[in-house]
PDB file of N, CA and C in Angstrom:
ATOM      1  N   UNK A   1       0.843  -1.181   0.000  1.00  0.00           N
ATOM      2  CA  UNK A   1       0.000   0.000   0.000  1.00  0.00           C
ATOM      3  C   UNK A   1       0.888   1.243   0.000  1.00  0.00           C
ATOM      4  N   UNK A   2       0.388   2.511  -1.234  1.00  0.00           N
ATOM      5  CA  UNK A   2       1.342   3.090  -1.077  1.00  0.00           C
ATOM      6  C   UNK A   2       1.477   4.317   0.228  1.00  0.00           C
ATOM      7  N   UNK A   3       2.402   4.817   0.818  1.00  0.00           N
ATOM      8  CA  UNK A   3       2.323   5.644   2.051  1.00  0.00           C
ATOM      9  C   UNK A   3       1.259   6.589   2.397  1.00  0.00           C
ATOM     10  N   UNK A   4       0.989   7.555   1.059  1.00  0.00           N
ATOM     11  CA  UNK A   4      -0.030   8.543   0.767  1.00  0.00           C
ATOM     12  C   UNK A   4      -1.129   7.612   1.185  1.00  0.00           C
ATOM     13  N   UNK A   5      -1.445   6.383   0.492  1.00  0.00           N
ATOM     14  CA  UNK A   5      -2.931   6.240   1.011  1.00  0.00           C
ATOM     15  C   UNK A   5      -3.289   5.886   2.088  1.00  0.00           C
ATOM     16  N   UNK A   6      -2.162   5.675   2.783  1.00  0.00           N
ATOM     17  CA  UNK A   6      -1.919   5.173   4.399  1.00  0.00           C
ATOM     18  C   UNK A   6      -2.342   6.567   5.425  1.00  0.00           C
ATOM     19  N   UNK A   7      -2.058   7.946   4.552  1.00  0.00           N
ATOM     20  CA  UNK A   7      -1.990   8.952   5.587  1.00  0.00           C
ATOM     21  C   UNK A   7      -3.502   9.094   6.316  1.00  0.00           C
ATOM     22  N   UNK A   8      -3.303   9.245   7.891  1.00  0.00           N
ATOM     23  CA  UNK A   8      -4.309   9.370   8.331  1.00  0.00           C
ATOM     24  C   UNK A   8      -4.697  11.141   8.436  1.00  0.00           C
ATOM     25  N   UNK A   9      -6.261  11.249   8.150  1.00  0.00           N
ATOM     26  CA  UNK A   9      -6.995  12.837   8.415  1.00  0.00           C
ATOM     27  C   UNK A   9      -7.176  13.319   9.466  1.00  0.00           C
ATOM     28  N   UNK A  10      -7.604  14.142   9.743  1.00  0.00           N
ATOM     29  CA  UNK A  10      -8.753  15.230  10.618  1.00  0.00           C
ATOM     30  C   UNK A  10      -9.219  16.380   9.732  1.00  0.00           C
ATOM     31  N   UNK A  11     -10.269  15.585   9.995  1.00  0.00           N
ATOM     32  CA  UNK A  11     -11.697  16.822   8.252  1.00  0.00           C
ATOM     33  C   UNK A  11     -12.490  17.203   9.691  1.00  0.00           C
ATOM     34  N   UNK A  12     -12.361  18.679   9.391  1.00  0.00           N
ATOM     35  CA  UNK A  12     -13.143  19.771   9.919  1.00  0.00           C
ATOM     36  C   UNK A  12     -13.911  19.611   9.497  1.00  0.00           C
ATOM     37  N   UNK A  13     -15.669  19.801   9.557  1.00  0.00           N
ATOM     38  CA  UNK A  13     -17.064  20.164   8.929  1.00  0.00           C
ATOM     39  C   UNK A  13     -17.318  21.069   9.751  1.00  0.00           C
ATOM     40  N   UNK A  14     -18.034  22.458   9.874  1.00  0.00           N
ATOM     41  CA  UNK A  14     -18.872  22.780  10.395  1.00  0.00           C
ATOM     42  C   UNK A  14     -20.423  22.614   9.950  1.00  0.00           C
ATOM     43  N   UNK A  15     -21.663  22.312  10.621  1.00  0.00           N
ATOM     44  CA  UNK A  15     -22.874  22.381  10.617  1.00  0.00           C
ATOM     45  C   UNK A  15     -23.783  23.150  10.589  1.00  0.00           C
ATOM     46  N   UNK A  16     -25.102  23.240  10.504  1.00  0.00           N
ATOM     47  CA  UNK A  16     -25.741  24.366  10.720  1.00  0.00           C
ATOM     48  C   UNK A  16     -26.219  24.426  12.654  1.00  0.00           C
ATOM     49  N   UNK A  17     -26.219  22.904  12.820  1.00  0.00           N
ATOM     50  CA  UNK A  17     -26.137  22.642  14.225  1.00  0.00           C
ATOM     51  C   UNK A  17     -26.134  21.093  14.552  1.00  0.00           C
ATOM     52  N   UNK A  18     -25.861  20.505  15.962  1.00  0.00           N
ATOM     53  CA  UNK A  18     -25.837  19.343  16.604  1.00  0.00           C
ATOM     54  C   UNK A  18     -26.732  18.679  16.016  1.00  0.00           C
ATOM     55  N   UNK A  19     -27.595  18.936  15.320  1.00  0.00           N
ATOM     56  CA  UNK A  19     -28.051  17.348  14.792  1.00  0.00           C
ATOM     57  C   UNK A  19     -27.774  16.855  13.298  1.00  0.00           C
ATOM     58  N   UNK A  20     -27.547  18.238  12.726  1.00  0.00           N
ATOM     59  CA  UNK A  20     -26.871  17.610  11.201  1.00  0.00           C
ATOM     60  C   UNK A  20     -25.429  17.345  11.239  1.00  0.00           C
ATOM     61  N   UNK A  21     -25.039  17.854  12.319  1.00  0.00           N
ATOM     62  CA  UNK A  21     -23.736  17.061  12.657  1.00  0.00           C
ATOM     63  C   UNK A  21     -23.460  15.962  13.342  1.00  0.00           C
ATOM     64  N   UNK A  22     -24.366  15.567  13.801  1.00  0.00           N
ATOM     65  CA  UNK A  22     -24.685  13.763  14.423  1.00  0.00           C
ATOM     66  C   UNK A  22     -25.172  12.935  12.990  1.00  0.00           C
ATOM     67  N   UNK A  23     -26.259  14.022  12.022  1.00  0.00           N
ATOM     68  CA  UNK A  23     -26.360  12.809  10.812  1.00  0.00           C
ATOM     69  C   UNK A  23     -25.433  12.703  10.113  1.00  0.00           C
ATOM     70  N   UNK A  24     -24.449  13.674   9.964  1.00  0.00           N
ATOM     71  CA  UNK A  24     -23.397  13.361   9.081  1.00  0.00           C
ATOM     72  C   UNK A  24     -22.412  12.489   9.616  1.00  0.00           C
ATOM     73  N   UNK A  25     -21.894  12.908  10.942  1.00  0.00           N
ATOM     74  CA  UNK A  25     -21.072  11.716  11.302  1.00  0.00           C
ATOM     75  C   UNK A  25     -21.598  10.360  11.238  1.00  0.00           C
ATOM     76  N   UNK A  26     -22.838  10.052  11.611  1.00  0.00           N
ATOM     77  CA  UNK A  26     -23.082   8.857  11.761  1.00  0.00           C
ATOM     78  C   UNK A  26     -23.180   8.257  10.804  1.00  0.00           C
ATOM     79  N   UNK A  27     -23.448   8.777   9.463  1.00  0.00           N
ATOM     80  CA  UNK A  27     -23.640   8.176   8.568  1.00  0.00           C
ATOM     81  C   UNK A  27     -22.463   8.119   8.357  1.00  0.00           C
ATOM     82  N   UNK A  28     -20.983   9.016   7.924  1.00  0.00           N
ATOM     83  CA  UNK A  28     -19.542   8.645   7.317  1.00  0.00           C
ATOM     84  C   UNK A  28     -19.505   7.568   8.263  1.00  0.00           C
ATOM     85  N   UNK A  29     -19.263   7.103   9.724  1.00  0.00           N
ATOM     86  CA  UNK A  29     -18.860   6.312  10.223  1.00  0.00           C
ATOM     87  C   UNK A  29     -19.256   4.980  10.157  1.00  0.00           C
ATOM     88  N   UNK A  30     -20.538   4.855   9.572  1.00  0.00           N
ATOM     89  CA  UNK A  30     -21.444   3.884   9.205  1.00  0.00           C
ATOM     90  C   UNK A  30     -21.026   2.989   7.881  1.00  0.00           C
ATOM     91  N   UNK A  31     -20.509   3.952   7.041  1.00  0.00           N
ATOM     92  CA  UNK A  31     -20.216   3.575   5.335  1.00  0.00           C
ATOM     93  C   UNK A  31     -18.747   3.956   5.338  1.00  0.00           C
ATOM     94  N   UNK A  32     -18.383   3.666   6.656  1.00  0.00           N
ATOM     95  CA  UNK A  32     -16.908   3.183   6.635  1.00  0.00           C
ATOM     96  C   UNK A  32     -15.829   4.519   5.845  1.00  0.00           C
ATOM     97  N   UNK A  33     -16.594   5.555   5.896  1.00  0.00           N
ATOM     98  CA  UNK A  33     -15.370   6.582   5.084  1.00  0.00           C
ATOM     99  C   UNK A  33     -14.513   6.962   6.438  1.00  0.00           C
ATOM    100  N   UNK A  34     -15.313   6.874   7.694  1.00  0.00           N
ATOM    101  CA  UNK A  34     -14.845   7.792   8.690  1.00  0.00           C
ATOM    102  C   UNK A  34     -14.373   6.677   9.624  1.00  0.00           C
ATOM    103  N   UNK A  35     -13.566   6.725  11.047  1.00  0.00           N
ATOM    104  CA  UNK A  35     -13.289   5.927  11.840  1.00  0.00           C
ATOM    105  C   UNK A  35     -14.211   6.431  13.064  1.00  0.00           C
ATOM    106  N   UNK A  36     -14.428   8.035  13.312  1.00  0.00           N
ATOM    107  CA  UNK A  36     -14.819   8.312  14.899  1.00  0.00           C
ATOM    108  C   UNK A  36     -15.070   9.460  14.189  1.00  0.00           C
ATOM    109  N   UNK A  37     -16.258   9.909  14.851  1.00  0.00           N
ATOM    110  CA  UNK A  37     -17.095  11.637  14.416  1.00  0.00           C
ATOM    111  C   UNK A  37     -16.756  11.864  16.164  1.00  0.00           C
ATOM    112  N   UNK A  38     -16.444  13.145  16.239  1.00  0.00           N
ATOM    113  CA  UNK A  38     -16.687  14.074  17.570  1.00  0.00           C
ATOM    114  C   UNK A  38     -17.043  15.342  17.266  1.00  0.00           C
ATOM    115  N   UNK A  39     -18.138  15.952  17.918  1.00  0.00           N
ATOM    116  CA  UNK A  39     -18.907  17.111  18.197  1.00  0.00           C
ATOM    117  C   UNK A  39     -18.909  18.081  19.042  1.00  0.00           C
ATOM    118  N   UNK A  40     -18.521  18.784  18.204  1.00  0.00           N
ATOM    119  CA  UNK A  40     -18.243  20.048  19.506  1.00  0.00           C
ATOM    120  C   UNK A  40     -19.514  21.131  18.984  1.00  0.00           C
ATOM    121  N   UNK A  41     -20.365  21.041  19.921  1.00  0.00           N
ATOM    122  CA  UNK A  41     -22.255  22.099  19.866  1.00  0.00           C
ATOM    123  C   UNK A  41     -21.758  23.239  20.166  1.00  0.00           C
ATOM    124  N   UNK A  42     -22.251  24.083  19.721  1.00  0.00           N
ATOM    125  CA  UNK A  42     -22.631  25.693  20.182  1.00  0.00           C
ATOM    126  C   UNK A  42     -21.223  26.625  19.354  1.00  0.00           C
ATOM    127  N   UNK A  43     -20.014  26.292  18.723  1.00  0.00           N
ATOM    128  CA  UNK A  43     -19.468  27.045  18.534  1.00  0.00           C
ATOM    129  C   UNK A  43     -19.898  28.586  17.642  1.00  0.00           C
ATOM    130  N   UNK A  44     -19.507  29.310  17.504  1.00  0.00           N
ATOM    131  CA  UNK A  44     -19.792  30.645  17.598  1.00  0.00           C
ATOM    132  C   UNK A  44     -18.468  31.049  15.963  1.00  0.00           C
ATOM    133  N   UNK A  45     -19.088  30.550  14.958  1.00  0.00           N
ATOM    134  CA  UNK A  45     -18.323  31.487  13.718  1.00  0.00           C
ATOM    135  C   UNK A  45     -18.702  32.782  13.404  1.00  0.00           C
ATOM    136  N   UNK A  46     -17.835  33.747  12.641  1.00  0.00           N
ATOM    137  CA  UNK A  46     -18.006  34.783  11.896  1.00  0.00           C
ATOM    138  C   UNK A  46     -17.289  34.557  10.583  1.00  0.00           C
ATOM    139  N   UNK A  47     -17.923  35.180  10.011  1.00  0.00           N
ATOM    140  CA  UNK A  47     -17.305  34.403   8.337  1.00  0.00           C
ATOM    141  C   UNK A  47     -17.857  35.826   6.910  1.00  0.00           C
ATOM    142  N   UNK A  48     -17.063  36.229   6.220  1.00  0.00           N
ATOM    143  CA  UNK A  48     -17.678  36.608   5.145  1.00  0.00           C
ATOM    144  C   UNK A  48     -18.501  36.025   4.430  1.00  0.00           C
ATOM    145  N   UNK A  49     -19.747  36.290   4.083  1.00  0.00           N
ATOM    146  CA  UNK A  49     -20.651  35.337   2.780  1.00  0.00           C
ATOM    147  C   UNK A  49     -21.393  36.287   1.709  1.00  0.00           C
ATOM    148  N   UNK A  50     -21.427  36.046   0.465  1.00  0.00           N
ATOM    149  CA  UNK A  50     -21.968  36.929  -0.150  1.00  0.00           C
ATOM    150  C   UNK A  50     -21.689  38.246  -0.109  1.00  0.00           C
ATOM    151  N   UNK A  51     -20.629  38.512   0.069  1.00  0.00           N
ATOM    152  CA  UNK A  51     -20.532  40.365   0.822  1.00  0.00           C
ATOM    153  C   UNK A  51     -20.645  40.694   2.213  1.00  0.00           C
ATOM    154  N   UNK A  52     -21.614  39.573   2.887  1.00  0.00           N
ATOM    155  CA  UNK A  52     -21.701  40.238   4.094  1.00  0.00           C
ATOM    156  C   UNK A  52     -21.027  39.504   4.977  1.00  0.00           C
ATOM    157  N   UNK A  53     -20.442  39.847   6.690  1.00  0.00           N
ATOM    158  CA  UNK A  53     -20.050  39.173   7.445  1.00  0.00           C
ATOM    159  C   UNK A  53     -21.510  38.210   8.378  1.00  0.00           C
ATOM    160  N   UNK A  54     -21.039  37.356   8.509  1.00  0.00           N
ATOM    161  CA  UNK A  54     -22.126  36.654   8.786  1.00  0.00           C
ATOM    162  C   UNK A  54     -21.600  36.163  10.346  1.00  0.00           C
ATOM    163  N   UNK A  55     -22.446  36.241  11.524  1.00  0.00           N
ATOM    164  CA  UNK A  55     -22.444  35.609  12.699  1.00  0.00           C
ATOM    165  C   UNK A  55     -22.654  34.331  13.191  1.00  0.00           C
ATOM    166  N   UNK A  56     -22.676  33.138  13.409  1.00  0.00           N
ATOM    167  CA  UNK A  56     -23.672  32.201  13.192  1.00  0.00           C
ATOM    168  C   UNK A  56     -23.025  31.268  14.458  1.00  0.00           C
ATOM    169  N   UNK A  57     -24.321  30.485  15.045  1.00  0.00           N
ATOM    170  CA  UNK A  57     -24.088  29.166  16.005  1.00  0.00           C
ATOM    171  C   UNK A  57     -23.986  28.439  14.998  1.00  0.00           C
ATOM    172  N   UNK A  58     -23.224  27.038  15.061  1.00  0.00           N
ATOM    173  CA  UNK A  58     -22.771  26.044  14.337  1.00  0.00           C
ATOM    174  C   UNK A  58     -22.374  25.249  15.302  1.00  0.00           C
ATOM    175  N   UNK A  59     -22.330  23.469  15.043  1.00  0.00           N
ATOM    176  CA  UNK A  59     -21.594  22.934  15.212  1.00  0.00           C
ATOM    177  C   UNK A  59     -20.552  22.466  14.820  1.00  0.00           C
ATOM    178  N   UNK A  60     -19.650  21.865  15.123  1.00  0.00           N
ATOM    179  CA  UNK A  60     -18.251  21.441  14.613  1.00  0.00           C
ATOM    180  C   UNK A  60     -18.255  19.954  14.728  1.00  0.00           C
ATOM    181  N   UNK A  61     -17.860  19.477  13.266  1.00  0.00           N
ATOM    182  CA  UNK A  61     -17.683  17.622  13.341  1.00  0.00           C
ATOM    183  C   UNK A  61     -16.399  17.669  12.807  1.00  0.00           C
ATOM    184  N   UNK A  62     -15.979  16.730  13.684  1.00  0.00           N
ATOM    185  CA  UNK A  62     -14.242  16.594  13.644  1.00  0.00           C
ATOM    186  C   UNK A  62     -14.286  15.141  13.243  1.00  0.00           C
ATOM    187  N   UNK A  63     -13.885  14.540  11.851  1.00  0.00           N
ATOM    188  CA  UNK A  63     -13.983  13.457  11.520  1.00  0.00           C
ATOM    189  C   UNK A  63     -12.474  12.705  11.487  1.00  0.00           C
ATOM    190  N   UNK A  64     -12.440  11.568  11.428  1.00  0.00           N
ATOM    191  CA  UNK A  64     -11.077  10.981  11.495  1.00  0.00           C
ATOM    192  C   UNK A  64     -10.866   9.806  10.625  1.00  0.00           C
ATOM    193  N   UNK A  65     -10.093   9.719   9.353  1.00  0.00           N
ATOM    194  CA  UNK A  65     -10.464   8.591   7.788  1.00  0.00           C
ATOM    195  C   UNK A  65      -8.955   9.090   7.217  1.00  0.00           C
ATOM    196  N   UNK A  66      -8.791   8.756   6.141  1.00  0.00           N
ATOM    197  CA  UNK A  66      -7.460   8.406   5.390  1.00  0.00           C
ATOM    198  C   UNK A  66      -7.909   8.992   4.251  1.00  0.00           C
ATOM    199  N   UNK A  67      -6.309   9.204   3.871  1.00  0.00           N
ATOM    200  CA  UNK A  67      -6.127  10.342   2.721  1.00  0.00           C
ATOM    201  C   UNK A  67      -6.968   9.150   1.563  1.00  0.00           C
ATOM    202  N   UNK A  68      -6.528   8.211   1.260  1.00  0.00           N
ATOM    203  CA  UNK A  68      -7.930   6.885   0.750  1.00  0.00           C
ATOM    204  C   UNK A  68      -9.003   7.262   0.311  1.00  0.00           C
ATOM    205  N   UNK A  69      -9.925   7.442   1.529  1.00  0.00           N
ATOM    206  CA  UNK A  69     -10.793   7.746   1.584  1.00  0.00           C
ATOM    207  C   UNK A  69     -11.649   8.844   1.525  1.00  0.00           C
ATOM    208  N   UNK A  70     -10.829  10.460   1.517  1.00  0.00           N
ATOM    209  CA  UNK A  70     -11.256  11.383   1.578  1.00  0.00           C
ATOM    210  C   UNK A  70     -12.150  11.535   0.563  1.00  0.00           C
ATOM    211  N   UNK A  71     -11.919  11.664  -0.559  1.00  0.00           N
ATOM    212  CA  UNK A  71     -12.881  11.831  -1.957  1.00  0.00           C
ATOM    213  C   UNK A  71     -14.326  11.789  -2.089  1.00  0.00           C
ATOM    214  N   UNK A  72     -14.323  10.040  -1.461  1.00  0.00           N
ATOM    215  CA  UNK A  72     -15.810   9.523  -1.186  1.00  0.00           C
ATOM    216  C   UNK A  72     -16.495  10.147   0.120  1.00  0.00           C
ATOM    217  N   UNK A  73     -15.334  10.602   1.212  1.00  0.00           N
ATOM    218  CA  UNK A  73     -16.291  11.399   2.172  1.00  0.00           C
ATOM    219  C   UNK A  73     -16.226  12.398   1.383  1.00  0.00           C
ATOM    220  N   UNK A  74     -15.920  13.308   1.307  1.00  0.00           N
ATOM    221  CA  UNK A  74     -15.925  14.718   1.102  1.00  0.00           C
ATOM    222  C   UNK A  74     -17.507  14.701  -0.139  1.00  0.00           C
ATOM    223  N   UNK A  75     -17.832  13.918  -0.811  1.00  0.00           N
ATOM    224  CA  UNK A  75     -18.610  13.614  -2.167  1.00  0.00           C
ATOM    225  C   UNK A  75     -19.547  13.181  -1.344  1.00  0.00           C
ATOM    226  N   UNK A  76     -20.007  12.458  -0.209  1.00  0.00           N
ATOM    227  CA  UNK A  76     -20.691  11.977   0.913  1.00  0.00           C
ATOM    228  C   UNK A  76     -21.604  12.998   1.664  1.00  0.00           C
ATOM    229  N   UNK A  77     -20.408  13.983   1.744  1.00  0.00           N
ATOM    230  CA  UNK A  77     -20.972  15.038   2.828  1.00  0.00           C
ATOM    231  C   UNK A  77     -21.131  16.072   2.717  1.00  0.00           C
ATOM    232  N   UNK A  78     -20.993  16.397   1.024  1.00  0.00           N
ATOM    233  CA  UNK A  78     -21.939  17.379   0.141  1.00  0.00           C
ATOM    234  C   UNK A  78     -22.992  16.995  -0.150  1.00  0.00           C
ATOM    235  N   UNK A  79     -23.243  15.529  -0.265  1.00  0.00           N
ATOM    236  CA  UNK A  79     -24.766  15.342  -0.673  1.00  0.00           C
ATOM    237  C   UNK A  79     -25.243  15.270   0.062  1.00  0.00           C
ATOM    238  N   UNK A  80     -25.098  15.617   1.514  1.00  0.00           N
ATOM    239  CA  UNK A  80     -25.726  15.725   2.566  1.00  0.00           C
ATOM    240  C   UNK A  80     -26.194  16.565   3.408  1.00  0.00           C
ATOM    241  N   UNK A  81     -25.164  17.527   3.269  1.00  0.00           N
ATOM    242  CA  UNK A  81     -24.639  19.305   4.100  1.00  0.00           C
ATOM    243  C   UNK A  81     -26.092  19.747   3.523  1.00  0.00           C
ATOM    244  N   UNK A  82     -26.209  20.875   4.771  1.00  0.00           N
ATOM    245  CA  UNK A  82     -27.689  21.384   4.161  1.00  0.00           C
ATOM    246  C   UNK A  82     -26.841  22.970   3.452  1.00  0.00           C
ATOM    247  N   UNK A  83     -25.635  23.582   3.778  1.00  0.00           N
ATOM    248  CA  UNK A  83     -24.793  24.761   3.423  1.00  0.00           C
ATOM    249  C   UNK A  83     -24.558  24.553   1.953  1.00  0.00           C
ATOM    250  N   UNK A  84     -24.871  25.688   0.641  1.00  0.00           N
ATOM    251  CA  UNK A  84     -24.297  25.958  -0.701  1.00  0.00           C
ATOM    252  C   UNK A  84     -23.049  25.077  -0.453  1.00  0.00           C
ATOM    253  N   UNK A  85     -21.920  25.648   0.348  1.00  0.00           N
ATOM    254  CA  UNK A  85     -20.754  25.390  -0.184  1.00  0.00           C
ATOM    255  C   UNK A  85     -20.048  25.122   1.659  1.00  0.00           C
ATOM    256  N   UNK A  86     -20.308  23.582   1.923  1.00  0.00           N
ATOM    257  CA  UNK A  86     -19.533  23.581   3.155  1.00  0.00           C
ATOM    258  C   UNK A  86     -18.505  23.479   3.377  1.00  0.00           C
ATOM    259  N   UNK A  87     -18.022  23.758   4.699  1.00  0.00           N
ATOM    260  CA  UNK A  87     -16.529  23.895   5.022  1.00  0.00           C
ATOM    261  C   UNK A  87     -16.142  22.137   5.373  1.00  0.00           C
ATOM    262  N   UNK A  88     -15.192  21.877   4.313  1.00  0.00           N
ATOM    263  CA  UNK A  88     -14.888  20.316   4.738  1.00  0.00           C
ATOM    264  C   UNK A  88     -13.245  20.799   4.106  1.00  0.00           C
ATOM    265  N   UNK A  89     -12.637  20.404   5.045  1.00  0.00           N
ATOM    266  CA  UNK A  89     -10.957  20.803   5.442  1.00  0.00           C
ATOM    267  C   UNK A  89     -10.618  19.611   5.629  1.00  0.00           C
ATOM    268  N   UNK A  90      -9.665  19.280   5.351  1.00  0.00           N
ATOM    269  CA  UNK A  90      -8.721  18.056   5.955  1.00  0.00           C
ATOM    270  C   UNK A  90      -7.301  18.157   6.103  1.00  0.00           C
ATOM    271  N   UNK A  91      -6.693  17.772   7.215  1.00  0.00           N
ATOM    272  CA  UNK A  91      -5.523  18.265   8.072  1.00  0.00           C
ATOM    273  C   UNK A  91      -4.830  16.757   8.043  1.00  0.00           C
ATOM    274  N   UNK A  92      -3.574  17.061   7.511  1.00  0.00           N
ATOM    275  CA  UNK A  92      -2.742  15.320   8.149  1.00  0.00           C
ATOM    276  C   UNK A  92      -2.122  15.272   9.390  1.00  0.00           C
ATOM    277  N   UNK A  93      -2.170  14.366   9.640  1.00  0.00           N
ATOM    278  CA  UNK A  93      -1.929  13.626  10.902  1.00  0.00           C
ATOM    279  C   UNK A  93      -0.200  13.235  10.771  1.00  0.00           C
ATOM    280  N   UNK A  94       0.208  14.178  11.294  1.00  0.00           N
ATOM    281  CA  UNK A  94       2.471  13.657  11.435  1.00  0.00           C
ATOM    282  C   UNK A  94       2.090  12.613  11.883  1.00  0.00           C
ATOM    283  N   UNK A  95       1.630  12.609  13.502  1.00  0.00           N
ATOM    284  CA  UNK A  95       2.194  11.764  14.013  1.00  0.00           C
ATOM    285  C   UNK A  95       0.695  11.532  15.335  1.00  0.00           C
ATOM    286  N   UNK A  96       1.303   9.998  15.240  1.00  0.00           N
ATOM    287  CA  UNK A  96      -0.373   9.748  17.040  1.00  0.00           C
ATOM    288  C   UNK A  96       0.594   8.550  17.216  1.00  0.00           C
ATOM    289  N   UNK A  97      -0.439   8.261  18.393  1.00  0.00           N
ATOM    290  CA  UNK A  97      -0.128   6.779  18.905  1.00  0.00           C
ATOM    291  C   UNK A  97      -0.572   5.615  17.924  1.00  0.00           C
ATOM    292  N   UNK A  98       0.454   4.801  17.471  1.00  0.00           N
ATOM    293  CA  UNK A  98       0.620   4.312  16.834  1.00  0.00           C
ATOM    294  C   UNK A  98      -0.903   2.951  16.503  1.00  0.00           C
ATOM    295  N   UNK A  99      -0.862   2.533  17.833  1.00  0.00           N
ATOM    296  CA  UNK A  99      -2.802   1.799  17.986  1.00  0.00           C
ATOM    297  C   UNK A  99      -3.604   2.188  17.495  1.00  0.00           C
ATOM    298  N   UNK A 100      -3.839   3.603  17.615  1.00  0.00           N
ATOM    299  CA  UNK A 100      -5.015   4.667  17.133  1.00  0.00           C
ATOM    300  C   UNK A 100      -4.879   4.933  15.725  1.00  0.00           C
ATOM    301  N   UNK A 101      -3.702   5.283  15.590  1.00  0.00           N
ATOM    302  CA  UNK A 101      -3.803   5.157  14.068  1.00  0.00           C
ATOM    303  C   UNK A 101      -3.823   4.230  12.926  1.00  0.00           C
ATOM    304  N   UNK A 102      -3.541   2.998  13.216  1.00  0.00           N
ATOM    305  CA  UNK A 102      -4.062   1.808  12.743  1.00  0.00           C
ATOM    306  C   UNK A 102      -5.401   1.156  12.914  1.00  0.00           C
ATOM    307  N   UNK A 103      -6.008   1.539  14.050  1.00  0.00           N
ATOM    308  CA  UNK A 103      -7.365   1.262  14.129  1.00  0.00           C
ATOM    309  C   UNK A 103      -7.971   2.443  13.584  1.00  0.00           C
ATOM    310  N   UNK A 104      -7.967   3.947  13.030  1.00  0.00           N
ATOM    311  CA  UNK A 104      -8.680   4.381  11.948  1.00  0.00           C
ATOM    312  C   UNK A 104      -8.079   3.790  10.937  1.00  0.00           C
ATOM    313  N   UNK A 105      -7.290   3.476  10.705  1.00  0.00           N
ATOM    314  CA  UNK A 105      -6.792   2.786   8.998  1.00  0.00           C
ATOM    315  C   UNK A 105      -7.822   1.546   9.031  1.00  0.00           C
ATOM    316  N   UNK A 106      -7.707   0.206   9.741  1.00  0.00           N
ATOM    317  CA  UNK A 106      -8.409  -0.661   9.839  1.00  0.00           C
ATOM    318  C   UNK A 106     -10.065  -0.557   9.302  1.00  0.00           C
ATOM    319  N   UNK A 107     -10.681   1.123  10.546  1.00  0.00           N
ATOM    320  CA  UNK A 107     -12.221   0.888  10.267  1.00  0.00           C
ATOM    321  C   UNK A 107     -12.336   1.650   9.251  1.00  0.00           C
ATOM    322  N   UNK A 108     -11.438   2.603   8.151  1.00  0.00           N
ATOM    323  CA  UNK A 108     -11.684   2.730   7.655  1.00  0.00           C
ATOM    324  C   UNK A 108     -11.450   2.214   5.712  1.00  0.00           C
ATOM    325  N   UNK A 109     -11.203   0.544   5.747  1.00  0.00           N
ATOM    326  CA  UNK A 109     -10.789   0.525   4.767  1.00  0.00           C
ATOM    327  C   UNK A 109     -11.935  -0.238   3.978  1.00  0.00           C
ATOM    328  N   UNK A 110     -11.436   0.077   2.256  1.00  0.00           N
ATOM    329  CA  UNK A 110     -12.912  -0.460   1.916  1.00  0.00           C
ATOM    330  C   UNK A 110     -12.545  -1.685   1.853  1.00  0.00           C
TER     331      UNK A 110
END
């Protein structure tokens, strides 16, 4: 397997709130794109949109899957996002404990 597809993520989503961010995780984690969804409720963005600055409660889903797999999430969780154009980021992973990161490789392979 080559290294790249080995690399493990952390994909940012923000939500419109805690429950479309429970359906989205649950579902990536379900269809195997994701290893572990965590939720962080109530955060507090400001953001330019359209011209204007925009205020907004959101939640935050912090997903955890392989560079592999990103494509099919990211394609997953646009057809899902209720946002035009959501924020789906993905960050590599240097370095974890070595267990953890083989058990997201594991749950997330097809």
């Amino acid at each position: 397997m080559k290294k790249s597809s080995r690399q493990v993520l952390v994909i940012l989503v923000t939500a419109v709130n805690q429950e479309e961010a429970v359906k989205i995780g649950k579902e990536m984690v379900n269809a195997k794109l994701a290893a572990c969804a965590n939720i962080i409720p109530g955060i507090q963005s400001i953001y330019c949109w359209k011209g204007k600055v925009v205020k907004a409660q959101e939640a935050l889903l912090i997903l955890k899957s392989t560079k592999s797999r990103y494509h099919a999430l990211e394609k997953a969780i646009k057809a899902m996002h209720t946002y035009e154009t959501p924020e789906i980021i993905a960050l590599p992973v240097k370095e974890g404990l070595d267990q953890y990161i083989g058990w997201v490789r594991s749950e997330t392979r097809s």
